[in-house]
N, C-alpha and C. Protein backbone atom coordinates (compact mmCIF):
# COMPACT_ATOMS: atom_id res chain seq x y z
N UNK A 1 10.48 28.77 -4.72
CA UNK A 1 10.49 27.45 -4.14
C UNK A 1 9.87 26.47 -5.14
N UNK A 2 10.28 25.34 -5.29
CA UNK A 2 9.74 24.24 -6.36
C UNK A 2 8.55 23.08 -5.36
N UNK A 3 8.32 23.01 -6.09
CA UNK A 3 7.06 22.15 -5.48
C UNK A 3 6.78 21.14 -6.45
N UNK A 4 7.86 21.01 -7.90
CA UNK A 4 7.44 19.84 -8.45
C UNK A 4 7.94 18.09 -7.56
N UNK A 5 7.60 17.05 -7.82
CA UNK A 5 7.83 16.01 -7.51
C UNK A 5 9.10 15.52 -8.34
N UNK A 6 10.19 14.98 -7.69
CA UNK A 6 11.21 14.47 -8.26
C UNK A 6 10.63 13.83 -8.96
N UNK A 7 11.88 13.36 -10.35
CA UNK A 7 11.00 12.66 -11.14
C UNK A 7 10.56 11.24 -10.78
N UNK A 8 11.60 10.66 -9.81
CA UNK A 8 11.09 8.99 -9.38
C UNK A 8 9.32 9.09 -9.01
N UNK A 9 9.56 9.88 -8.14
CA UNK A 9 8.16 10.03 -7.58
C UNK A 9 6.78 10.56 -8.45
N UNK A 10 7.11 11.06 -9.34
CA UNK A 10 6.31 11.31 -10.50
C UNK A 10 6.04 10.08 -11.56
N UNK A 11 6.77 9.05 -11.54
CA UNK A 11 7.23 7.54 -11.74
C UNK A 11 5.98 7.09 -11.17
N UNK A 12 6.54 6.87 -10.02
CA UNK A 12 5.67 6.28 -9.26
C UNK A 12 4.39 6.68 -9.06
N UNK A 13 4.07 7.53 -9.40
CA UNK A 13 2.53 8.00 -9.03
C UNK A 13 1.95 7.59 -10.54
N UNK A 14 2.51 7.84 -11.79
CA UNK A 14 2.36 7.44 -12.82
C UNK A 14 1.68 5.68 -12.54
N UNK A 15 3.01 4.72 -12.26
CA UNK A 15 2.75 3.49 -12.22
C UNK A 15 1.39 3.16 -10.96
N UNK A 16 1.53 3.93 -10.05
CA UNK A 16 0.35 3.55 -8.74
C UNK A 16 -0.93 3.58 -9.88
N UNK A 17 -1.14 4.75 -10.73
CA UNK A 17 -2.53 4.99 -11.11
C UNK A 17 -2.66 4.26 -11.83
N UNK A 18 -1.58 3.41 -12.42
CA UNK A 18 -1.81 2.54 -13.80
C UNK A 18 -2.22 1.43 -13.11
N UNK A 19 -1.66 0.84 -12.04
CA UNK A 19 -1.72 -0.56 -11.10
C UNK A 19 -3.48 -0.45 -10.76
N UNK A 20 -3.66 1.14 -10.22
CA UNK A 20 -4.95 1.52 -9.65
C UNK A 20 -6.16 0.70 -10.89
N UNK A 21 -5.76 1.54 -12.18
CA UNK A 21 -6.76 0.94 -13.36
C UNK A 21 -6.94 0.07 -13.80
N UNK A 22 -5.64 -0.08 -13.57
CA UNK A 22 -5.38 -2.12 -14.37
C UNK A 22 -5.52 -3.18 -13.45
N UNK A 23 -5.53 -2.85 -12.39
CA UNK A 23 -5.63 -4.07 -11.35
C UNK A 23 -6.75 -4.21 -10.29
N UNK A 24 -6.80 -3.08 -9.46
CA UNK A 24 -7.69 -2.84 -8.42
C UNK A 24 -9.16 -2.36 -9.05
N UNK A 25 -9.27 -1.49 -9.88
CA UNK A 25 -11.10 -1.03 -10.46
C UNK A 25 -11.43 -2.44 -10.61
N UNK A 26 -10.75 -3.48 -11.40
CA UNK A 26 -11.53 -4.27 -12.37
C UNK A 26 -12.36 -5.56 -11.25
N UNK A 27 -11.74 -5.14 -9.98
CA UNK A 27 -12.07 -5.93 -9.02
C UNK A 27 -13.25 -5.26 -7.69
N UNK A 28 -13.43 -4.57 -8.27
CA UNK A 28 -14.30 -3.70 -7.53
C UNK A 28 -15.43 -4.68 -7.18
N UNK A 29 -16.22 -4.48 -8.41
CA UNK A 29 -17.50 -5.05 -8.08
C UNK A 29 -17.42 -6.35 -7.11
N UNK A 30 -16.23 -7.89 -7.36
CA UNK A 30 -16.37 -8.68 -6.55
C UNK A 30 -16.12 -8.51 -5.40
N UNK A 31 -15.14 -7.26 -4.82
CA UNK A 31 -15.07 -7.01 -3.55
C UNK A 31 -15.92 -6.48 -3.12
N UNK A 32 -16.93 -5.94 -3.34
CA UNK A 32 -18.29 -5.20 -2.73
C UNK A 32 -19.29 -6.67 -2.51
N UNK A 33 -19.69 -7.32 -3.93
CA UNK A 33 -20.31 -8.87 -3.81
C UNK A 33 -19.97 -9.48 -2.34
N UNK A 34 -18.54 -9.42 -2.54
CA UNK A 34 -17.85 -10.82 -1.15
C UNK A 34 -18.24 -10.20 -0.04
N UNK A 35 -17.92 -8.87 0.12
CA UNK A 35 -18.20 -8.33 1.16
C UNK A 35 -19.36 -7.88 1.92
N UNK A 36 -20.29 -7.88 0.74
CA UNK A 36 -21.87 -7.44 1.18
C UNK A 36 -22.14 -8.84 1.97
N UNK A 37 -21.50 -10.03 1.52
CA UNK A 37 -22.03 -11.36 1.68
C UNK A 37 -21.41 -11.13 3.04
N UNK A 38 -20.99 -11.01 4.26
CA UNK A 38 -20.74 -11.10 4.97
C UNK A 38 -19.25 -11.53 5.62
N UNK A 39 -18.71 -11.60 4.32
CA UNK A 39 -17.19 -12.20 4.39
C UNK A 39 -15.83 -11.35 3.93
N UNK A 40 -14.70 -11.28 4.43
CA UNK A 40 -14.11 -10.48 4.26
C UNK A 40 -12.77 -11.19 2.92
N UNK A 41 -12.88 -10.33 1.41
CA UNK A 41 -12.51 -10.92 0.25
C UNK A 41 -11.17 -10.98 0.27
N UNK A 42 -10.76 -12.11 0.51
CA UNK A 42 -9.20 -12.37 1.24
C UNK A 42 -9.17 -12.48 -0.10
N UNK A 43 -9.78 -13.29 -1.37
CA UNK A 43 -9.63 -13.46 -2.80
C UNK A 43 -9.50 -12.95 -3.82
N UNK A 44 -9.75 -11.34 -3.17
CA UNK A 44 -9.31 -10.59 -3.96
C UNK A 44 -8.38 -9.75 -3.54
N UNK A 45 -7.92 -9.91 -2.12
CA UNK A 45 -7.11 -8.72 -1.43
C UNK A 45 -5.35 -9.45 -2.25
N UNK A 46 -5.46 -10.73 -1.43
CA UNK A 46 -4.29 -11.56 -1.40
C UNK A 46 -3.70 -11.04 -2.63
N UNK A 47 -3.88 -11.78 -3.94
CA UNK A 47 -3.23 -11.62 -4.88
C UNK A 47 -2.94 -10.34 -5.64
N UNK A 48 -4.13 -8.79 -5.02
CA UNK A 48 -3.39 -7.97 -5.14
C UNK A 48 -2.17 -7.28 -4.62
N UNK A 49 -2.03 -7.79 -3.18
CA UNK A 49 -0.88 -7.25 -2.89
C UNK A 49 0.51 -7.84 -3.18
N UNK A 50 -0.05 -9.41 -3.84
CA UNK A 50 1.24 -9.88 -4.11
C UNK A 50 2.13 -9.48 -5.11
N UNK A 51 0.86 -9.01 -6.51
CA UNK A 51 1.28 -8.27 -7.59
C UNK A 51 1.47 -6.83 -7.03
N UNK A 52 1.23 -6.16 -6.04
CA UNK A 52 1.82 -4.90 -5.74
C UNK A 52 3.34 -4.81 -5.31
N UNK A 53 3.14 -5.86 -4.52
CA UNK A 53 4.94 -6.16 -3.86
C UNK A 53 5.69 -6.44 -5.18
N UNK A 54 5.59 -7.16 -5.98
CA UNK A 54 6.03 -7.41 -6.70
C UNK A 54 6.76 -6.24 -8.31
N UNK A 55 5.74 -5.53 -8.28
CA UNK A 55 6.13 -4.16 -8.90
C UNK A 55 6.45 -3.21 -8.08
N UNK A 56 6.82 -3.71 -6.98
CA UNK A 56 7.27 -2.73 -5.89
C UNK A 56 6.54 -1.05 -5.43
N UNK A 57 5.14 -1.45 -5.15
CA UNK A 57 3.99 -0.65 -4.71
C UNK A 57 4.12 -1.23 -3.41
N UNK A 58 5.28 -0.90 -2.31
CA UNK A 58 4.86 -1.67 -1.24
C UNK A 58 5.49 -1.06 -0.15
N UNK A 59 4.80 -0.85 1.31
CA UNK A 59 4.93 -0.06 2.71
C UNK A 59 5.37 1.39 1.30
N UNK A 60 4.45 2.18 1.30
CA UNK A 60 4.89 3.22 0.56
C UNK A 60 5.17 4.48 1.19
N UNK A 61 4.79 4.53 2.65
CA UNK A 61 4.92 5.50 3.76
C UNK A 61 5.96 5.83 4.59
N UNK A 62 6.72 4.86 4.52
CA UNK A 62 7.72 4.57 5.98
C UNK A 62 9.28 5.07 5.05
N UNK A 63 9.64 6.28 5.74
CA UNK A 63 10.85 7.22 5.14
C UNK A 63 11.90 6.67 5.89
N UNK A 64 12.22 6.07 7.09
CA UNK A 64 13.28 5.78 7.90
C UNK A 64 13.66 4.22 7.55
N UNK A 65 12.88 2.93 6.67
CA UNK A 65 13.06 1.75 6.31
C UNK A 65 14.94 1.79 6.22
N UNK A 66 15.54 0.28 6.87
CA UNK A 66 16.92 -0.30 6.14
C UNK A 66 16.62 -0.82 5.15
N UNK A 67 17.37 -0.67 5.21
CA UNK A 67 18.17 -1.50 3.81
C UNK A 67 17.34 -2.63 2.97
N UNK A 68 17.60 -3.83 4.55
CA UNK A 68 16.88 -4.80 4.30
C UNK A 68 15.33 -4.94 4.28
N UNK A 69 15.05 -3.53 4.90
CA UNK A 69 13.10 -4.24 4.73
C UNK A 69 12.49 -2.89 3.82
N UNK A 70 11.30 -3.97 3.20
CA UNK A 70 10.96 -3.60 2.30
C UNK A 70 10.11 -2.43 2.19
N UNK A 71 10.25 -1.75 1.18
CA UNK A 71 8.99 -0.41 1.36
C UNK A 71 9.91 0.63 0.22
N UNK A 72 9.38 1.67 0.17
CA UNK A 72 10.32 2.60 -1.22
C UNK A 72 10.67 3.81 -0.34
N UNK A 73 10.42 4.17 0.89
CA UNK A 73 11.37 5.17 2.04
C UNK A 73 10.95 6.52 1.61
N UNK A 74 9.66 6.60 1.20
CA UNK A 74 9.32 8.56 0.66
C UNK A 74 9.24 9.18 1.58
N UNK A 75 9.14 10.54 1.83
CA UNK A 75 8.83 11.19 3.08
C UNK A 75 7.42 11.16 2.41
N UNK A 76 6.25 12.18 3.37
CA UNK A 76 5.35 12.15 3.73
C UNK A 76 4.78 12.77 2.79
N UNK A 77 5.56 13.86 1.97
CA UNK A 77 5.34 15.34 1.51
C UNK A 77 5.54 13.95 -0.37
N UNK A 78 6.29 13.12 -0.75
CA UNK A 78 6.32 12.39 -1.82
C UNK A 78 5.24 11.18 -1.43
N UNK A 79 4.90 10.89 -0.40
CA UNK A 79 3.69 9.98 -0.12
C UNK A 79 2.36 10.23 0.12
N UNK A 80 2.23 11.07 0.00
CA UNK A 80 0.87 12.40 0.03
C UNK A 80 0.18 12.15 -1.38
N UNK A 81 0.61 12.41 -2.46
CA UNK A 81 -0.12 12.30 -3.24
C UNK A 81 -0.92 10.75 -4.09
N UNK A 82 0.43 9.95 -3.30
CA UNK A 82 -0.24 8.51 -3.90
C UNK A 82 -1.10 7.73 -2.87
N UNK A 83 -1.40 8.30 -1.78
CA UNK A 83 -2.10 8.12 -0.77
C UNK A 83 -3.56 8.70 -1.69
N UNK A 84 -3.53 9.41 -2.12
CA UNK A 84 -4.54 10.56 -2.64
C UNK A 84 -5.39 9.23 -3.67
N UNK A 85 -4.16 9.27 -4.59
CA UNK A 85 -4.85 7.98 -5.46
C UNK A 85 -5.21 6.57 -4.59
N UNK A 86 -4.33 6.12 -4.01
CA UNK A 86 -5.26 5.16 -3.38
C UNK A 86 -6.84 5.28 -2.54
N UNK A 87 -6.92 6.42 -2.23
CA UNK A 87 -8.10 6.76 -1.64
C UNK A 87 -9.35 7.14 -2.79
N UNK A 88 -9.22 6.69 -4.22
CA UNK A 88 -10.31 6.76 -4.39
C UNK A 88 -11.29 5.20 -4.73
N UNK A 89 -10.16 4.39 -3.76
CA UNK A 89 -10.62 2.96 -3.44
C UNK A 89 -11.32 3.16 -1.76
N UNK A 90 -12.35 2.92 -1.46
CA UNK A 90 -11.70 2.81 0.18
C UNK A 90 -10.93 2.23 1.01
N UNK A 91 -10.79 0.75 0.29
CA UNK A 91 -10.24 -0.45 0.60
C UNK A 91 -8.52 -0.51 -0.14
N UNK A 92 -8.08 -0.14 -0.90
CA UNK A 92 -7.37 -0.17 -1.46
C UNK A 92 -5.65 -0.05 -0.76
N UNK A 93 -5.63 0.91 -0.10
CA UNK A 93 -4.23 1.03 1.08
C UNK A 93 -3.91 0.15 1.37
N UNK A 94 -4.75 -1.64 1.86
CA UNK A 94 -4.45 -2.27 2.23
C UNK A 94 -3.66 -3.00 0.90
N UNK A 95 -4.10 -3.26 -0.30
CA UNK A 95 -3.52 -3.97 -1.42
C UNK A 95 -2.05 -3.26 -1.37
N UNK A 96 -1.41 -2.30 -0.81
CA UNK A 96 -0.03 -1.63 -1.20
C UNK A 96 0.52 -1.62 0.25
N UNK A 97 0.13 -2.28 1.42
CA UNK A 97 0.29 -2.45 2.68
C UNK A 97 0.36 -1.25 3.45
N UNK A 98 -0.49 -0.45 3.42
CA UNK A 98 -0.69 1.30 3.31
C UNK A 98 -1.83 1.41 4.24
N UNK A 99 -2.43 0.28 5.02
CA UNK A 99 -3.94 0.80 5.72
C UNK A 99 -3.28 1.26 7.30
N UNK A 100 -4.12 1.37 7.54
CA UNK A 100 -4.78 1.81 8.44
C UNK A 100 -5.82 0.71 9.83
N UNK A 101 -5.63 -0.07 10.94
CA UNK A 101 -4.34 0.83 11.49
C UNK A 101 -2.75 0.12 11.87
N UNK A 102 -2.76 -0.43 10.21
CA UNK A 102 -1.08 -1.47 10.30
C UNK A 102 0.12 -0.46 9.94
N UNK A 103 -0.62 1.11 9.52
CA UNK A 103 0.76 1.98 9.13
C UNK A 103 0.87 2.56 10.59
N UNK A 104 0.05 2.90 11.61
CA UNK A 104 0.77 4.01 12.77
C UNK A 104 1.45 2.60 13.52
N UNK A 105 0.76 1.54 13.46
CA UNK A 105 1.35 0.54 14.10
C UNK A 105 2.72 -0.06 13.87
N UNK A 106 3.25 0.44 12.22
CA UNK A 106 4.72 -0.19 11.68
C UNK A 106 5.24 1.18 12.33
N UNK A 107 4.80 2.57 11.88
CA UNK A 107 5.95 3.61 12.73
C UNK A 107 6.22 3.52 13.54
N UNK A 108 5.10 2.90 14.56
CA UNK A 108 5.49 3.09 16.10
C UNK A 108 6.81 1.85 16.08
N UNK A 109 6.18 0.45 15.95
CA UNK A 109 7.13 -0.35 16.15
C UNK A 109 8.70 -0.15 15.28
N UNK A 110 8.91 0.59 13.83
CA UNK A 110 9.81 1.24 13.67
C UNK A 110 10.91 2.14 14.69
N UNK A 111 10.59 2.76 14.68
CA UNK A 111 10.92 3.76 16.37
C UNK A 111 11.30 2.59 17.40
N UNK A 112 10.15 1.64 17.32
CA UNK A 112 11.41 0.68 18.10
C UNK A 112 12.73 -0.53 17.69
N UNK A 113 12.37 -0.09 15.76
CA UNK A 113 13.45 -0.84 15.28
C UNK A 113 12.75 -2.46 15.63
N UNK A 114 11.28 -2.37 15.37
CA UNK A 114 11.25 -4.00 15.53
C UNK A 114 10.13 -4.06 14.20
N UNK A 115 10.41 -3.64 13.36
CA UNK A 115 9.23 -3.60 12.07
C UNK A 115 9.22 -4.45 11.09
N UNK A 116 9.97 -5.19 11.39
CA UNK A 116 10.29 -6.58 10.65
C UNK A 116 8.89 -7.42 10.09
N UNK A 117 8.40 -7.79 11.21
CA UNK A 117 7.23 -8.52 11.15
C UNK A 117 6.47 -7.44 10.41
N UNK A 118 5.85 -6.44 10.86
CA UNK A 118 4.83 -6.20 9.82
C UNK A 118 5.07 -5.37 8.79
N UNK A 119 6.23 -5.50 8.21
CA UNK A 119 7.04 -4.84 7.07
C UNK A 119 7.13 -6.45 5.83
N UNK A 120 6.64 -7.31 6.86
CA UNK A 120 6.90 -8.52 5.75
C UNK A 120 5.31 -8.69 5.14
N UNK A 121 5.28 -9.43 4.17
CA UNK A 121 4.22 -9.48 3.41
C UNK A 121 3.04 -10.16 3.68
N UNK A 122 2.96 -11.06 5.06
CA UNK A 122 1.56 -11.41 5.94
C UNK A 122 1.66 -10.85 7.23
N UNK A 123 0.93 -9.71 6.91
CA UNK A 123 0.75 -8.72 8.38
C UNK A 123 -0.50 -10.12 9.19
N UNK A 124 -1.61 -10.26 8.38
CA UNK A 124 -2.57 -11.42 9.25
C UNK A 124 -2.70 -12.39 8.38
N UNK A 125 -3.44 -13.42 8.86
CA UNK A 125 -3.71 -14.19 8.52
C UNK A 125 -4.92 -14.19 8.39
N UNK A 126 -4.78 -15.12 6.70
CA UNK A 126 -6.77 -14.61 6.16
C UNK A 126 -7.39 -15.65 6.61
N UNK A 127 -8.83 -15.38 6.91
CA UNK A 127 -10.09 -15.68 7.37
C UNK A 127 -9.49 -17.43 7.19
């Protein structure tokens, strides 16, 4: 039995860790700052997920997505491991629209074929 990762997905885990180093570490420290302060760092969240969508790091969970909405459609078993890398952010799932609890909330509403809204790129509205 093979157990390697197709190569897209080996791609992609490649590019997640690079996005991870190059984008999200270097912001660490101000998101701990903003956040110790009592405020939640919409200033640093925002513009990472815009550059995530944008290199297409985005809904990375959801295997049943059309056509039209956005996300890269892995099963669970190819979304497993870049889950892995995002978790050595705590915060980080949310920059790739991957948290917790807006992913059981897109499956469920998936299943009802109404995932539109939080498949688009302002699940809330910041502070």
């Amino acid at each position: 039995m093979d157990f390697q990762f197709p190569p897209d997905v080996q791609e992609m885990q490649r590019t997640l860790r690079r996005f991870m180093d190059d984008e999200v570490l270097p912001h660490l420290s101000e998101y701990e700052r903003i956040a110790a302060g009592g405020t939640f760092p919409s200033q640093v969240i925002e513009p990472l997920k815009e550059r995530a969508r944008t290199v297409g790091l985005w809904n990375l969970f959801l295997p049943g997505l059309k056509a039209d909405e956005p996300g890269t459609r892995l099963s669970n078993m190819q979304y497993a491991p870049l889950a892995e890398i995002m978790g050595r952010i705590p915060w980080a799932a949310e920059v790739f629209n991957c948290n917790a609890p807006d992913t059981g909330n897109m499956e469920l509403l998936q299943r009802g074929q109404n995932v539109a809204n939080f498949c688009s790129f302002r699940l809330r509205e910041p502070p």
